[in-house]
Structures are given as C-alpha cells and as structure tokens.
N, C-alpha and C. Protein backbone atom coordinates (compact mmCIF):
# COMPACT_ATOMS: atom_id res chain seq x y z
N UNK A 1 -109.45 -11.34 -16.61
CA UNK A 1 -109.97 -10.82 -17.87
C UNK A 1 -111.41 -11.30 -18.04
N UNK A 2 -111.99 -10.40 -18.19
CA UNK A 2 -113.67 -10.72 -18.63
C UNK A 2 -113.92 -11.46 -20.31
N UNK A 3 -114.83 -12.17 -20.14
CA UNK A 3 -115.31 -12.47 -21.21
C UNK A 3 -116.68 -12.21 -21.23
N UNK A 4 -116.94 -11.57 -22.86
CA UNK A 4 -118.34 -10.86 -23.16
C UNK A 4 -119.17 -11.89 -23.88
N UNK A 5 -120.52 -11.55 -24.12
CA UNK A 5 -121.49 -12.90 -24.74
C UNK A 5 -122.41 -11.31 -25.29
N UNK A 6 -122.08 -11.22 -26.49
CA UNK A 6 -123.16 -10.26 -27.05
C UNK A 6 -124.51 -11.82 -27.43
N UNK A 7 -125.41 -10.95 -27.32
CA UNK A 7 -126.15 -11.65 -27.49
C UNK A 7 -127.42 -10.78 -28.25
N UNK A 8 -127.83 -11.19 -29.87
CA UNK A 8 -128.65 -9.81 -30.37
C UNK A 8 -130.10 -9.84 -30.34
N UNK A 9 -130.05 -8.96 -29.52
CA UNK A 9 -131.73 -8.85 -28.74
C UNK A 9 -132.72 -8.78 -30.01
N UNK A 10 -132.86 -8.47 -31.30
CA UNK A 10 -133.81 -8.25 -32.50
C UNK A 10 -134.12 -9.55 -33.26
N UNK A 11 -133.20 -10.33 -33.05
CA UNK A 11 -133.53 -11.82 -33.79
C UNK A 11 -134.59 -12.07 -34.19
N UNK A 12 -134.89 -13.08 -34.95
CA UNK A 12 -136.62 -13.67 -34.78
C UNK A 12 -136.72 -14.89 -33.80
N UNK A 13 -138.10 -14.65 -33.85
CA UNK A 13 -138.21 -16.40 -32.97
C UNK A 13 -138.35 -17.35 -33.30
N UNK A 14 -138.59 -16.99 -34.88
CA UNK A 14 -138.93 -17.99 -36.03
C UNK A 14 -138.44 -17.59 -37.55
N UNK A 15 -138.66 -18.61 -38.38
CA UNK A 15 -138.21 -18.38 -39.37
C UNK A 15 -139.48 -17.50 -39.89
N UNK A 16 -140.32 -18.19 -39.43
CA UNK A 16 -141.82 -17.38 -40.15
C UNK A 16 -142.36 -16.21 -39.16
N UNK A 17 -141.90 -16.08 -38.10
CA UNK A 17 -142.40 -15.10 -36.84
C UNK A 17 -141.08 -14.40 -36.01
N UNK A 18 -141.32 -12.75 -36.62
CA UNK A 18 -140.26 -12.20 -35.46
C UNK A 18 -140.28 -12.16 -34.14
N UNK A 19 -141.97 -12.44 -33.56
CA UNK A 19 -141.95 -12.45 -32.16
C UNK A 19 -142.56 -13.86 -32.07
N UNK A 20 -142.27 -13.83 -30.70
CA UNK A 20 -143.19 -15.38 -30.01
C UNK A 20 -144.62 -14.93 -29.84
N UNK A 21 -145.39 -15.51 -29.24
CA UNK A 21 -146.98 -15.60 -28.51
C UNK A 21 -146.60 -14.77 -27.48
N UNK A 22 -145.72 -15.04 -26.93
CA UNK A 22 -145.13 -13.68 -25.54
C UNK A 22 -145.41 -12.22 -26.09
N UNK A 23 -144.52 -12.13 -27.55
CA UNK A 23 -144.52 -10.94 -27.75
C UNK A 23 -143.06 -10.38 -27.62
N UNK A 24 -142.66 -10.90 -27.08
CA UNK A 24 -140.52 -10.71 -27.50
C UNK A 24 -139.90 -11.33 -28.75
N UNK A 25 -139.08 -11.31 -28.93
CA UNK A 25 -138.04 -11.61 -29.86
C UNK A 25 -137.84 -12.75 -29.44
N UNK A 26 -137.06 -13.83 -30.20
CA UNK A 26 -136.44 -14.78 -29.94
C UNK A 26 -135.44 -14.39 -29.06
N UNK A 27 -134.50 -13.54 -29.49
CA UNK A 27 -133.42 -12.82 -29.65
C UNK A 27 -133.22 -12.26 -28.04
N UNK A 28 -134.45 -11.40 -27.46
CA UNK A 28 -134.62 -10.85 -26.17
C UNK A 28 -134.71 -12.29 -25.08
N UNK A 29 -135.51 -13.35 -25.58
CA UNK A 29 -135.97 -14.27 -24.75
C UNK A 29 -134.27 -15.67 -24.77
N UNK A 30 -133.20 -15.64 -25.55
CA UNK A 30 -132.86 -16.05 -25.36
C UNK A 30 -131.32 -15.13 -24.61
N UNK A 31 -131.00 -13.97 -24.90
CA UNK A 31 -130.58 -13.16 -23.73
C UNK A 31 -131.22 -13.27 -22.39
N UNK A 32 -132.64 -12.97 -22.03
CA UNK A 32 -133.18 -13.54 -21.04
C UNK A 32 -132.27 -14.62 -20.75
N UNK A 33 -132.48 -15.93 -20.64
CA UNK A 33 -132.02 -17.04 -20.76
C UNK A 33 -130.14 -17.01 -20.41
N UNK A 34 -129.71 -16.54 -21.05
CA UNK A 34 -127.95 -16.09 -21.21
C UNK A 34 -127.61 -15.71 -19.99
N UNK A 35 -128.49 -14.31 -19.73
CA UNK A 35 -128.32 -13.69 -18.61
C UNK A 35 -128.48 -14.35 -17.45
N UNK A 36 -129.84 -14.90 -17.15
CA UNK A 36 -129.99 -15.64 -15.56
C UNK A 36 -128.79 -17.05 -15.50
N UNK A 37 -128.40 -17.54 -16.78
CA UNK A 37 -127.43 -18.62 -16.65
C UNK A 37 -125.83 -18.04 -15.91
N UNK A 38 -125.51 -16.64 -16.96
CA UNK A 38 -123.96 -16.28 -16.76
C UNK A 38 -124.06 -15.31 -15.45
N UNK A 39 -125.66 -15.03 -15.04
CA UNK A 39 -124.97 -14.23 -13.49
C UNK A 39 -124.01 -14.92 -12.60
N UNK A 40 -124.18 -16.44 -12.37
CA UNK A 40 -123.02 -16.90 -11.79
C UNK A 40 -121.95 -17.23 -11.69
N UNK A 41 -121.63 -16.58 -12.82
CA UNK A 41 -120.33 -17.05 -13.93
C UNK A 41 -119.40 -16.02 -13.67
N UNK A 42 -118.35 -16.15 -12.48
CA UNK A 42 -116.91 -14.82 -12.75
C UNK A 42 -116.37 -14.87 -14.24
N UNK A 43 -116.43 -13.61 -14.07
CA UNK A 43 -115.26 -13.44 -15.39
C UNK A 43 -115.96 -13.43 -16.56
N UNK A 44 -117.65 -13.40 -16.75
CA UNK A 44 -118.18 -13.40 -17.92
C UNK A 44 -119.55 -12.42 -17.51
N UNK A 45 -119.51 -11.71 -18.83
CA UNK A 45 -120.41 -10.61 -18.33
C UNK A 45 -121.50 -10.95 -20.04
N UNK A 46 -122.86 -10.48 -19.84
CA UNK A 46 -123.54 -10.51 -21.08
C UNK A 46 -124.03 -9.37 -21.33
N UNK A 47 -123.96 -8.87 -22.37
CA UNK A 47 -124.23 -7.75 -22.89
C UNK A 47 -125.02 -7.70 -24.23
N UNK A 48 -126.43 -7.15 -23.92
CA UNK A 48 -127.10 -7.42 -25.58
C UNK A 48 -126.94 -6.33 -26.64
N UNK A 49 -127.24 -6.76 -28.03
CA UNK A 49 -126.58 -5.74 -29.19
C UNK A 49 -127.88 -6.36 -30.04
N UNK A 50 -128.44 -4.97 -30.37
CA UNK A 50 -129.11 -4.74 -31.59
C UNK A 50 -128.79 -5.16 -32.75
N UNK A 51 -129.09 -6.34 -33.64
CA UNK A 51 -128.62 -7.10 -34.63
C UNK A 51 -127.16 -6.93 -34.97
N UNK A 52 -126.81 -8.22 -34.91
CA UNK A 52 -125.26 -8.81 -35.03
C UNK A 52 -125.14 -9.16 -36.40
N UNK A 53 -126.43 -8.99 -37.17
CA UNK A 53 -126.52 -8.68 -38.76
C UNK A 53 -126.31 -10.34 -39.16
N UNK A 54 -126.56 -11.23 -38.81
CA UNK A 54 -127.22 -12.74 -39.07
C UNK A 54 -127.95 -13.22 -39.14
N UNK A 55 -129.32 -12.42 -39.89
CA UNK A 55 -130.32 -12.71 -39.81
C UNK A 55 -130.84 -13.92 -40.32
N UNK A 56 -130.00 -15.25 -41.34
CA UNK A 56 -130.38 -15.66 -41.49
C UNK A 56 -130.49 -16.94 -40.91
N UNK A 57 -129.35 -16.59 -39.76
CA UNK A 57 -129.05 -17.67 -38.97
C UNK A 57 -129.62 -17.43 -37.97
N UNK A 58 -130.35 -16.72 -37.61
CA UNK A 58 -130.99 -16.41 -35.89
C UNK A 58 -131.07 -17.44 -35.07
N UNK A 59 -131.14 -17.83 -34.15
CA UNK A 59 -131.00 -16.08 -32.55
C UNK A 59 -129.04 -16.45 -32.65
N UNK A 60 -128.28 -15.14 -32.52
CA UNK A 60 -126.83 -14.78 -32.94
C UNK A 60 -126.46 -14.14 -31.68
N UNK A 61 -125.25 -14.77 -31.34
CA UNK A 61 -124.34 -14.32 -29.84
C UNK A 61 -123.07 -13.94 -30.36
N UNK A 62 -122.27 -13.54 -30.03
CA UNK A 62 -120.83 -13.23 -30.21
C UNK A 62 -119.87 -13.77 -28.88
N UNK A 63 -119.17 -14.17 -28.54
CA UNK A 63 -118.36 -14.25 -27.33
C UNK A 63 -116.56 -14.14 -27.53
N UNK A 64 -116.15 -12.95 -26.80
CA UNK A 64 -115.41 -12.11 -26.89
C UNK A 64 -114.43 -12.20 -25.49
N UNK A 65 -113.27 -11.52 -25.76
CA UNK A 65 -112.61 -10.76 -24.73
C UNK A 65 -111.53 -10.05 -25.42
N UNK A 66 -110.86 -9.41 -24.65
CA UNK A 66 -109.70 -8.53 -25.11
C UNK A 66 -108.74 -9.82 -25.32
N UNK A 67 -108.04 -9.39 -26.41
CA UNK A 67 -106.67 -9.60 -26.88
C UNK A 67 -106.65 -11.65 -26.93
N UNK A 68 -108.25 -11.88 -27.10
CA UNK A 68 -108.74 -13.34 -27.73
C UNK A 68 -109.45 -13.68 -29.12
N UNK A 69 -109.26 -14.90 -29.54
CA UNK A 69 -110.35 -14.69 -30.65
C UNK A 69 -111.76 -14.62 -30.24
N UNK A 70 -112.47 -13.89 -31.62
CA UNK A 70 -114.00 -14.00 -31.35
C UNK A 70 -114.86 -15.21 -32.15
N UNK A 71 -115.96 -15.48 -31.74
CA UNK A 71 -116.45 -16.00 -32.32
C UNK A 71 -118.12 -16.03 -32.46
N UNK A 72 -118.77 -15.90 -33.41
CA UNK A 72 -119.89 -16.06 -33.70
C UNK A 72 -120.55 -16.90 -33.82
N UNK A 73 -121.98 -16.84 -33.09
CA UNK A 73 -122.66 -18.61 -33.11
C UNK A 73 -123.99 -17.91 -33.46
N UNK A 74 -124.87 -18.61 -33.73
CA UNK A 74 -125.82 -18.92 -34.23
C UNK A 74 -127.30 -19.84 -34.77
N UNK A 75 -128.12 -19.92 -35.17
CA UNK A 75 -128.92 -20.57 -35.45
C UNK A 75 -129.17 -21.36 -34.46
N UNK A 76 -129.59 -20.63 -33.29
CA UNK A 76 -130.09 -21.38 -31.87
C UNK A 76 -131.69 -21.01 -32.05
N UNK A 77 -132.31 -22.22 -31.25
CA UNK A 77 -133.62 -21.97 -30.73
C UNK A 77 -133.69 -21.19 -29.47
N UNK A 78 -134.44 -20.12 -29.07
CA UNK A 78 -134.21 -19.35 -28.06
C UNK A 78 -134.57 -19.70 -27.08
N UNK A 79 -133.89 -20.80 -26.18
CA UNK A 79 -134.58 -21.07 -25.13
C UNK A 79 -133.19 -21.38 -23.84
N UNK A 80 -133.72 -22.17 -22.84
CA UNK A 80 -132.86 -22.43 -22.17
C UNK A 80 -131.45 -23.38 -22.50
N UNK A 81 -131.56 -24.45 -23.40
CA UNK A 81 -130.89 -25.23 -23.58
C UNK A 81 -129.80 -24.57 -24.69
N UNK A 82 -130.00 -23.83 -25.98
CA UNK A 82 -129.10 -23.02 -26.32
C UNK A 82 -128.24 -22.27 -24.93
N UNK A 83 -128.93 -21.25 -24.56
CA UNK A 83 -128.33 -20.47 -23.59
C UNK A 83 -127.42 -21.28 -22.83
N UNK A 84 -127.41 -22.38 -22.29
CA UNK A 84 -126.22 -23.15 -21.24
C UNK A 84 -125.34 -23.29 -22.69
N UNK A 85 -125.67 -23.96 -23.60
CA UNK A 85 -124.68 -23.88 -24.03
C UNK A 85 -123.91 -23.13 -24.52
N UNK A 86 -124.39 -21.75 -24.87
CA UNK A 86 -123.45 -20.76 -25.43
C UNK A 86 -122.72 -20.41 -23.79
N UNK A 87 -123.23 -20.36 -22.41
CA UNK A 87 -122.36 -19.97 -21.48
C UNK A 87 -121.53 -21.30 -21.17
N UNK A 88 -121.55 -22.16 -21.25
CA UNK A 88 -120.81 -23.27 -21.09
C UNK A 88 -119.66 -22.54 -22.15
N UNK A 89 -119.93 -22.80 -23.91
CA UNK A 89 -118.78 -22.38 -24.38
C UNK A 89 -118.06 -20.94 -23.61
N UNK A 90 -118.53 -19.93 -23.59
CA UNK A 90 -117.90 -18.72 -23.28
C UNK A 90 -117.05 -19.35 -22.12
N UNK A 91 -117.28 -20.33 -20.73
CA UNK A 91 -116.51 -20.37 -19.91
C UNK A 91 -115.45 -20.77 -20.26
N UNK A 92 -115.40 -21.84 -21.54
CA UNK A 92 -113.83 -22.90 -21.91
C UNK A 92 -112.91 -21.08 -22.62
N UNK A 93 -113.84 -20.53 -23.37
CA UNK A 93 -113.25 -19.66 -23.88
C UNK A 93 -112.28 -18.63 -23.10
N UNK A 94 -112.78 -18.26 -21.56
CA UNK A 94 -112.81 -16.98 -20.57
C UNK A 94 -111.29 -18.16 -20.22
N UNK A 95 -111.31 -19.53 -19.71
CA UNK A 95 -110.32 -19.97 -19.18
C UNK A 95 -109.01 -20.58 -20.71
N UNK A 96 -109.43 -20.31 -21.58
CA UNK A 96 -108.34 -20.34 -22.75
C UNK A 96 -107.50 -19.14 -22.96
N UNK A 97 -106.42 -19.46 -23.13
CA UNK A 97 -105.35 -18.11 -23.24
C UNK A 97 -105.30 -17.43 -24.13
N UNK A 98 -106.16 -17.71 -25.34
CA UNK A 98 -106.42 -17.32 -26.56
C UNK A 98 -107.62 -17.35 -27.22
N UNK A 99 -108.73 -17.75 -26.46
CA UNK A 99 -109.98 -17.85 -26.72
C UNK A 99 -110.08 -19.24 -27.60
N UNK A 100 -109.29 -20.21 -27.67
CA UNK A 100 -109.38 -20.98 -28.81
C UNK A 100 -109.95 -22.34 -28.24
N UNK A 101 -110.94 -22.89 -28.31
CA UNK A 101 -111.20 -24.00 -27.71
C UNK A 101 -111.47 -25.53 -28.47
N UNK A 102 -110.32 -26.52 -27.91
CA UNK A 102 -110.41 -27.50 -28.72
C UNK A 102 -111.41 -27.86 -29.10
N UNK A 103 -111.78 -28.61 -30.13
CA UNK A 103 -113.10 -29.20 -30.51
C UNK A 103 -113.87 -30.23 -29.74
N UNK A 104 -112.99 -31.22 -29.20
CA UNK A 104 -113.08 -32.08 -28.36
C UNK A 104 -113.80 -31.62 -27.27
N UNK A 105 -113.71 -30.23 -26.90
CA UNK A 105 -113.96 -29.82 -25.31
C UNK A 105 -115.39 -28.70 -26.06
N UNK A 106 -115.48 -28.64 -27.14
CA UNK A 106 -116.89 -27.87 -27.23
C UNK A 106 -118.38 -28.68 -26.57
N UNK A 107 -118.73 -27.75 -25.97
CA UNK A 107 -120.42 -28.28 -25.82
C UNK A 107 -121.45 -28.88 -26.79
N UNK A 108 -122.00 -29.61 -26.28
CA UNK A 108 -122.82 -30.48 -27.78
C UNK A 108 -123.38 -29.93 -28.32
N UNK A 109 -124.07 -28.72 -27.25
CA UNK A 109 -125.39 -27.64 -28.23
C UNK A 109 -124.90 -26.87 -28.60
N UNK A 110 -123.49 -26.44 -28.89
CA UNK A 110 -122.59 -25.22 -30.10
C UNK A 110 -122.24 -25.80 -31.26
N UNK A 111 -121.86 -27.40 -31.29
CA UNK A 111 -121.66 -28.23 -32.60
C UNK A 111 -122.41 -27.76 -33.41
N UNK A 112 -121.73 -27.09 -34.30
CA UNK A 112 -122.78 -26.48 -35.81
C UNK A 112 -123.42 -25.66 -35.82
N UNK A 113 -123.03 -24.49 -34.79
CA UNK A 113 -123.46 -23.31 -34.43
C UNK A 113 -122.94 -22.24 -34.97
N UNK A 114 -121.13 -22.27 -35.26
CA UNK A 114 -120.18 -21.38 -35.92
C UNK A 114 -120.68 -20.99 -36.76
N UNK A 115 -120.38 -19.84 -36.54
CA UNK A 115 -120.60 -18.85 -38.12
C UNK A 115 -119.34 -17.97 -38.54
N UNK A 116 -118.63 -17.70 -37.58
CA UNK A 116 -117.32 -16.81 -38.22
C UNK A 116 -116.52 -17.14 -36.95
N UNK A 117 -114.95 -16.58 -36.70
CA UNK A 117 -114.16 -16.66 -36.31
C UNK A 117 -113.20 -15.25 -36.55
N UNK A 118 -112.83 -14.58 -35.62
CA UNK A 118 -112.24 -13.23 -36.14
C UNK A 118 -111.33 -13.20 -35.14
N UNK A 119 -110.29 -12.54 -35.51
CA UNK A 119 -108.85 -12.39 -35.25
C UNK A 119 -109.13 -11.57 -33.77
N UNK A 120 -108.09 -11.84 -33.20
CA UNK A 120 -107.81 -10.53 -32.04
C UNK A 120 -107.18 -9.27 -32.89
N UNK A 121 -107.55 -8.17 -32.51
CA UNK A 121 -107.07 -6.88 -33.29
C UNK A 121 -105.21 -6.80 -32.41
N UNK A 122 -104.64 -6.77 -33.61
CA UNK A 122 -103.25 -6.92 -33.22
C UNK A 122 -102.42 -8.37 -33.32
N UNK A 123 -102.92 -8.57 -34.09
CA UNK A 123 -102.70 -10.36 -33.90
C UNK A 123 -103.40 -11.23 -33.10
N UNK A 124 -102.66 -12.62 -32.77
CA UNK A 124 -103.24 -13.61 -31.80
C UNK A 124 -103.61 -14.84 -33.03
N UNK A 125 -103.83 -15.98 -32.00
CA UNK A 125 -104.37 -17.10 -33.16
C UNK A 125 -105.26 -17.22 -33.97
C-alpha cells in the first residue's frame, strides 16, 4: 500500500513574503525538498496540491493512504530539515496498520506540527 505526502505547492515562504529571493513559494521549494528526500522511499509517493487551505499555518503537507488515518502538518520552514521530517513521519505512517503513530516514535521536527487528524472514510481509528 502506498502512502501519499500532499504537499501544497502555493504556501508562503513567509509570514510577510509569498515568495523567496528565488522567486518560488515556500510551498514549491519545500515539495522540492519532499520530493528528492521520498524518491527513495518504497511505498511513498509525493504528490503536490494547490492550497490545502492552511494558510495560516504554512508550508502544509497532508500524508495519507487508503483505508488509514490522515493527517495534516504544518507550520514548517521550507527547507530541507522540515522535509526529512515530514518523510521520516510518512514512513512510521506507510509501515503502521492504521496510519496511527505512537508519539514516542514521532520525529522531533513534526512535534507541534499537527493540525488535524481525519478519519479513514468507512471507519478505522
């Protein structure tokens, strides 16, 4: 079973600036980032989405699979060190039977990242 990492390419890069000095998004540059981390990653694929509608928490990922919970993270700086950690979490998630990952076993750079938690459609934990 695959696990997904939306990741929303429109973010800002700042609270005060939608783009960087580059000229991207936060949002694009930390997909950048997502992506070159989870190419090596079986079983997890990244896929970017045009605002995940969190704007106030920017840069906003989702990480998903069928018939698991989801969960929403957030209020990352867009760089490399977010990015391992949102693919670090997605991996505990891809190898959980329910997407549910103890707290104990979260990554340091997702601590206080949550923003929502949503059901599997059809039930689940």
């Amino acid at each position: 079973m695959t696990t997904t990492i939306f990741v929303c390419d429109t973010c800002r890069w700042s609270v005060e600036e939608k783009c960087a000095p580059c000229g991207r998004t936060g949002g694009e540059i930390l997909a950048r980032h997502v992506e070159l981390l989870a190419a090596a990653e079986p079983g997890i694929e990244v896929r970017r989405q045009s605002c995940l509608m969190g704007c106030e928490r920017h840069c906003n990922t989702a990480v998903t699979a069928p018939g698991k919970l989801t969960y929403v993270l957030g209020a990352f700086a867009p760089g490399e060190d977010a990015a391992a950690a949102v693919v670090d979490y997605a991996r505990l998630h891809r190898d959980s039977e329910t997407g549910q990952v103890p707290f104990r076993q979260w990554p340091a750079g997702v601590k206080g990242h949550f923003m929502a938690r949503i059901p599997a459609p059809g039930g689940g934990t």
